[in-house]
PDB file of N, CA and C in Angstrom:
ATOM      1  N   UNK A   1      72.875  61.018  92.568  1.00  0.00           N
ATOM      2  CA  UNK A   1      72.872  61.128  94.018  1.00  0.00           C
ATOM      3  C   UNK A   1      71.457  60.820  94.500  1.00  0.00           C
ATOM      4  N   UNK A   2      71.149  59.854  95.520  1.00  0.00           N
ATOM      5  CA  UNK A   2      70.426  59.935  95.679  1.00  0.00           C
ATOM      6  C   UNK A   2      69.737  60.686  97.420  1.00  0.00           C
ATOM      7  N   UNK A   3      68.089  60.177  97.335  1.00  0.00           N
ATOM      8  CA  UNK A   3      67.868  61.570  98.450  1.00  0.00           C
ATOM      9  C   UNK A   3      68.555  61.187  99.605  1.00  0.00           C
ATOM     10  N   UNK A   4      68.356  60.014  99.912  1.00  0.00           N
ATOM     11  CA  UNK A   4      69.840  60.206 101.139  1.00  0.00           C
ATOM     12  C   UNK A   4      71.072  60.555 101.309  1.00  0.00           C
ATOM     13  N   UNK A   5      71.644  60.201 100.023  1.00  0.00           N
ATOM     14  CA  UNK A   5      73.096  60.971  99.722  1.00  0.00           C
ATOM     15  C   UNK A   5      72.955  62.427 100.390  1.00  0.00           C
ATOM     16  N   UNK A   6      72.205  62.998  99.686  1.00  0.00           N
ATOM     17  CA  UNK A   6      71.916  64.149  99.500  1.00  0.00           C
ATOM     18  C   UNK A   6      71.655  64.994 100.666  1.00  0.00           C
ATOM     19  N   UNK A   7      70.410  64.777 101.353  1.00  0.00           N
ATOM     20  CA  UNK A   7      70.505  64.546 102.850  1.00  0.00           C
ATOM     21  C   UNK A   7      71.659  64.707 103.833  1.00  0.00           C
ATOM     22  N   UNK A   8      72.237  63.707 104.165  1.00  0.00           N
ATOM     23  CA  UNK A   8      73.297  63.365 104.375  1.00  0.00           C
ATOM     24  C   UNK A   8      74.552  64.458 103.953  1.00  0.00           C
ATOM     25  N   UNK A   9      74.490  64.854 102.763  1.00  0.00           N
ATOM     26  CA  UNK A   9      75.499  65.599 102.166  1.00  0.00           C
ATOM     27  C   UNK A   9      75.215  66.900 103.453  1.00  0.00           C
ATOM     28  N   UNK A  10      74.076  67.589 102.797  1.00  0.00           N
ATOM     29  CA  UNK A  10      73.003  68.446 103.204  1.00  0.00           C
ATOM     30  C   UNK A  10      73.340  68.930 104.540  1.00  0.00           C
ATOM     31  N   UNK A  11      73.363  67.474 105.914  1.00  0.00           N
ATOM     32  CA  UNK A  11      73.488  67.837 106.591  1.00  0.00           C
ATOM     33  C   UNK A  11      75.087  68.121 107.117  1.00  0.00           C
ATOM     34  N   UNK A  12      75.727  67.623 106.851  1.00  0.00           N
ATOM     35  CA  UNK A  12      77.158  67.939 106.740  1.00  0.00           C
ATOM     36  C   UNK A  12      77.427  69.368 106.882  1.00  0.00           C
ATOM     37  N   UNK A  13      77.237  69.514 105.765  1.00  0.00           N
ATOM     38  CA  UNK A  13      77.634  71.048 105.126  1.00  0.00           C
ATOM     39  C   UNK A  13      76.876  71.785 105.909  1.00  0.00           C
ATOM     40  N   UNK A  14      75.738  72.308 106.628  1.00  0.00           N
ATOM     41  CA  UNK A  14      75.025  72.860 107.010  1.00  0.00           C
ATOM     42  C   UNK A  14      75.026  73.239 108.872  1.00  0.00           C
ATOM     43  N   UNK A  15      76.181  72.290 109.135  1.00  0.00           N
ATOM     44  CA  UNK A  15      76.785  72.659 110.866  1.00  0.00           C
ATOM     45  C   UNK A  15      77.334  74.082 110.219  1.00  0.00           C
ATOM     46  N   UNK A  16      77.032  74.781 111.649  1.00  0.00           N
ATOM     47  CA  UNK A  16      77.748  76.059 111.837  1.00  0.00           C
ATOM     48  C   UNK A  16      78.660  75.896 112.397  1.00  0.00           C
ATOM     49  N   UNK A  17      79.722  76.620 111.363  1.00  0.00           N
ATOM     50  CA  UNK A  17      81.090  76.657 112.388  1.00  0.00           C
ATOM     51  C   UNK A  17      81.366  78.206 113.160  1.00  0.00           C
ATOM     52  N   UNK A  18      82.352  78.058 114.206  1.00  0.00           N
ATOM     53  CA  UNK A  18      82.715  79.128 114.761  1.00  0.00           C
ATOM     54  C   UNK A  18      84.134  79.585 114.211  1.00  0.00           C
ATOM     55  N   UNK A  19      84.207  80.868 114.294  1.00  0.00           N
ATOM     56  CA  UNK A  19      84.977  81.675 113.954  1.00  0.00           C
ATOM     57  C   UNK A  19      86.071  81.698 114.628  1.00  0.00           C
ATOM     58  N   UNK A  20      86.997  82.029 113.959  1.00  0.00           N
ATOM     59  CA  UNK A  20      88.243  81.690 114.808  1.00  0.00           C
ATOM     60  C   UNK A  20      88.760  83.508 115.525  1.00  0.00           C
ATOM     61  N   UNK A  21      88.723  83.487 117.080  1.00  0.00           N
ATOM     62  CA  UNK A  21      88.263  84.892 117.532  1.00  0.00           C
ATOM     63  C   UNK A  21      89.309  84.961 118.583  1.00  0.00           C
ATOM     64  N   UNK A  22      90.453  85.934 119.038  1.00  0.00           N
ATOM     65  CA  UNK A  22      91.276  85.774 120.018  1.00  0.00           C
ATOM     66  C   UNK A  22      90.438  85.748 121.099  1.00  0.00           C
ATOM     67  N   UNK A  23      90.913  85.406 122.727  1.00  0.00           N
ATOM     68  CA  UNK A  23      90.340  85.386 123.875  1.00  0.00           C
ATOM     69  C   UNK A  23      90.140  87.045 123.838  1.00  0.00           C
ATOM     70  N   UNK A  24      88.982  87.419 124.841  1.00  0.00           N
ATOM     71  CA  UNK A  24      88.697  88.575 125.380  1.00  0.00           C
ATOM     72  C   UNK A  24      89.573  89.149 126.446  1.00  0.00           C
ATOM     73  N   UNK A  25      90.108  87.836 126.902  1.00  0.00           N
ATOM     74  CA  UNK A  25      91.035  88.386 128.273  1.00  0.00           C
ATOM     75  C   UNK A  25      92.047  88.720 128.131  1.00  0.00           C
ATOM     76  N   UNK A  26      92.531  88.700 126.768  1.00  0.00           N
ATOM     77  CA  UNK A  26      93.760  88.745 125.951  1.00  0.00           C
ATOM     78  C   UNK A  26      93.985  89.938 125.627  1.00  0.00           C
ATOM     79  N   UNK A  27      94.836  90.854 126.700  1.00  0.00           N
ATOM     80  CA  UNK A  27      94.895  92.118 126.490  1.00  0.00           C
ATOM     81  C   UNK A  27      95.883  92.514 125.268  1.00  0.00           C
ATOM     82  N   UNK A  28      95.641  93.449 124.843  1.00  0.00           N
ATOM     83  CA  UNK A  28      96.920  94.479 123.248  1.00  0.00           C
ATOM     84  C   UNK A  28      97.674  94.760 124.001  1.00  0.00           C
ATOM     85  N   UNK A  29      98.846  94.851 123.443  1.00  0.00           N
ATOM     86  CA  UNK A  29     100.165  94.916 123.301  1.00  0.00           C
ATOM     87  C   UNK A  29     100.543  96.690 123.183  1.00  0.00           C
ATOM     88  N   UNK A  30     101.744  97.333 123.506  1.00  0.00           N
ATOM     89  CA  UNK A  30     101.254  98.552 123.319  1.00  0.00           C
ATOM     90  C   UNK A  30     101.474  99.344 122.138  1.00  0.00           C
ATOM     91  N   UNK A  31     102.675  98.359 121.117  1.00  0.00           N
ATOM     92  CA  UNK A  31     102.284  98.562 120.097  1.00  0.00           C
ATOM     93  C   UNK A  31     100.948  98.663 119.583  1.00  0.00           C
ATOM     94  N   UNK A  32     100.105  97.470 119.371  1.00  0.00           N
ATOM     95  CA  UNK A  32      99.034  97.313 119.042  1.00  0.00           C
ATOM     96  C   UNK A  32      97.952  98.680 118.989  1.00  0.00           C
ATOM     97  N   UNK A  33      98.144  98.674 120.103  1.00  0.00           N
ATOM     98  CA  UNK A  33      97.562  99.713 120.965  1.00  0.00           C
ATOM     99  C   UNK A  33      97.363 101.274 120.210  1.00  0.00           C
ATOM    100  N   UNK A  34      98.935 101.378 120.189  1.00  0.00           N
ATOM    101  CA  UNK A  34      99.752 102.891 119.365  1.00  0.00           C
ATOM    102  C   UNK A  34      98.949 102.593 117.580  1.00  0.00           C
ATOM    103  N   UNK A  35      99.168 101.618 117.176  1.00  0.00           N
ATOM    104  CA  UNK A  35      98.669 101.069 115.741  1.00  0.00           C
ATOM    105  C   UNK A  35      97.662 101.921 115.530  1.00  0.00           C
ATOM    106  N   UNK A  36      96.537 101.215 116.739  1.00  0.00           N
ATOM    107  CA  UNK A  36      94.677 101.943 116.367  1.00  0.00           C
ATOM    108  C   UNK A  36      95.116 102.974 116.771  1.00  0.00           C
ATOM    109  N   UNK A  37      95.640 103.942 117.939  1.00  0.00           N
ATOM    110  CA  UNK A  37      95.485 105.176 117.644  1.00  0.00           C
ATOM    111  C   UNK A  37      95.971 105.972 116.306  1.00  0.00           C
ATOM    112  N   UNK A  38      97.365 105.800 115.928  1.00  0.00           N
ATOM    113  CA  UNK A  38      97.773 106.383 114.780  1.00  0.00           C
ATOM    114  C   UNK A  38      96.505 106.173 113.356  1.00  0.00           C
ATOM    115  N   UNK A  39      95.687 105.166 113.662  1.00  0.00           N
ATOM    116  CA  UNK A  39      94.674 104.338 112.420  1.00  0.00           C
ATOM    117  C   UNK A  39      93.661 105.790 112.877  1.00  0.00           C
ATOM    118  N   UNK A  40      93.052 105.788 113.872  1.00  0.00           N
ATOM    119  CA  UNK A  40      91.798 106.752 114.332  1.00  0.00           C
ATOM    120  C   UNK A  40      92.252 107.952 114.109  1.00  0.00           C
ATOM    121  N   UNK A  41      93.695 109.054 114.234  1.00  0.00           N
ATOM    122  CA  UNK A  41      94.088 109.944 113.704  1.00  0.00           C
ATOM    123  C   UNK A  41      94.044 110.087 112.017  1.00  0.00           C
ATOM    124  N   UNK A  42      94.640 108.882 111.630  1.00  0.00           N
ATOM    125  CA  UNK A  42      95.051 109.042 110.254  1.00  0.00           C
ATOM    126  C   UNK A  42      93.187 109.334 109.593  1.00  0.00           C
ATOM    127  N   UNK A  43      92.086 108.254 109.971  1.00  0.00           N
ATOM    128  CA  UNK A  43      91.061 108.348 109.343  1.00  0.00           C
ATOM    129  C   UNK A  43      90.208 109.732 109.824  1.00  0.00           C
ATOM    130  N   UNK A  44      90.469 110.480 111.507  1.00  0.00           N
ATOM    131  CA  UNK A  44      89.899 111.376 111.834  1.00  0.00           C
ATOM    132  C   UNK A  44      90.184 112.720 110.414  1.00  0.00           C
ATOM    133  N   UNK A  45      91.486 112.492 110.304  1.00  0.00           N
ATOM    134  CA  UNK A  45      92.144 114.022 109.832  1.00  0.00           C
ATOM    135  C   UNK A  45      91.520 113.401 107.972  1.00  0.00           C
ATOM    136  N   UNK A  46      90.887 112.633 107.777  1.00  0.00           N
ATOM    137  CA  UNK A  46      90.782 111.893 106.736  1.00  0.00           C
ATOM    138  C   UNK A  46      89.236 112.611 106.503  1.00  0.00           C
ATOM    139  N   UNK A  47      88.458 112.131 107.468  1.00  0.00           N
ATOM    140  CA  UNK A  47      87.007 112.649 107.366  1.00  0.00           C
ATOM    141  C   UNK A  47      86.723 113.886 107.723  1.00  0.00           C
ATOM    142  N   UNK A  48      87.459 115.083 107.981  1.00  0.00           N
ATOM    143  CA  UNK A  48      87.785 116.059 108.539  1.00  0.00           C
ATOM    144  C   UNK A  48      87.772 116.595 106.985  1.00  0.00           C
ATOM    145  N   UNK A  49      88.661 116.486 105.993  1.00  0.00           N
ATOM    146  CA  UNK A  49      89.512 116.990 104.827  1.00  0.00           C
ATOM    147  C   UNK A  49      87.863 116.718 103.699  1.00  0.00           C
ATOM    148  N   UNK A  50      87.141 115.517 103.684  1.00  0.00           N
ATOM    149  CA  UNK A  50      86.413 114.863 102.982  1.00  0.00           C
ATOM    150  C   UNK A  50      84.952 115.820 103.543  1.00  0.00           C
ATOM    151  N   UNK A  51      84.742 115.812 104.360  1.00  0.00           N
ATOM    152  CA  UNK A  51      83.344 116.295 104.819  1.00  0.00           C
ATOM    153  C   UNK A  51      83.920 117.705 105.444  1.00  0.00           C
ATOM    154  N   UNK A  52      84.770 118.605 104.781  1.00  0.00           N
ATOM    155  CA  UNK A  52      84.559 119.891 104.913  1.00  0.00           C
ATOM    156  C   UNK A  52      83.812 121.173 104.622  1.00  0.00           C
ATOM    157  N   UNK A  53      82.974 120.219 103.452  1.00  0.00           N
ATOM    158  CA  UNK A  53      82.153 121.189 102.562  1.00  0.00           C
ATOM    159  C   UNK A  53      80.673 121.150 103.952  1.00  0.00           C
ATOM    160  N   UNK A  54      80.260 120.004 104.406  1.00  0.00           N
ATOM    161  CA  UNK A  54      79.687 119.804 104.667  1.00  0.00           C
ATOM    162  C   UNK A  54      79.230 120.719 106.180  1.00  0.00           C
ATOM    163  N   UNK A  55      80.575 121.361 106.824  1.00  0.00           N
ATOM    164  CA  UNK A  55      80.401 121.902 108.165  1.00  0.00           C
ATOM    165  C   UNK A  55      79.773 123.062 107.890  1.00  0.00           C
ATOM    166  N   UNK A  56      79.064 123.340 109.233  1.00  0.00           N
ATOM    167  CA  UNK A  56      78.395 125.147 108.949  1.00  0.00           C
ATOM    168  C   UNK A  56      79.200 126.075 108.631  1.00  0.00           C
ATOM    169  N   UNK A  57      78.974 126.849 108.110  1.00  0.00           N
ATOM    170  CA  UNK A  57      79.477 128.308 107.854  1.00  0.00           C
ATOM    171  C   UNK A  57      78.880 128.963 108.759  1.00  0.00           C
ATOM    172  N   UNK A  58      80.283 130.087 109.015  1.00  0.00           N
ATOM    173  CA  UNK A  58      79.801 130.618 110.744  1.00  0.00           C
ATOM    174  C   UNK A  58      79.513 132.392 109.574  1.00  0.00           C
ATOM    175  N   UNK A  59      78.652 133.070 110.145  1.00  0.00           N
ATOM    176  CA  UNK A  59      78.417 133.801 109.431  1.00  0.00           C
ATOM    177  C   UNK A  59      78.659 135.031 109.751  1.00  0.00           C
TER     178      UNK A  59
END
């Protein structure tokens, strides 16, 4: 290969691409919606059970 190949290759590969991201204006659904809450319960009562050692003791 030579340095222009290379170069050339180089610069190719080296565009940034963008991510493929829904619109912002694109409101959830209310499923969706119900999903993350049941997700934020399930992990609340999750870190609750895990970091119990950790709460004060009332004395």
């Amino acid at each position: 290969m030579t340095l222009k190949q290379f170069l050339e290759y180089s610069r190719r590969r080296s565009r940034p691409t963008k991510p493929v991201t829904s619109s912002a204006s694109e409101p959830l659904t209310k499923s969706e919606i119900e999903s993350l809450r049941r997700d934020k319960k399930r992990i609340s009562a999750y870190a609750r059970k895990v970091f119990a050692d950790f709460a004060p003791k009332a004395d």
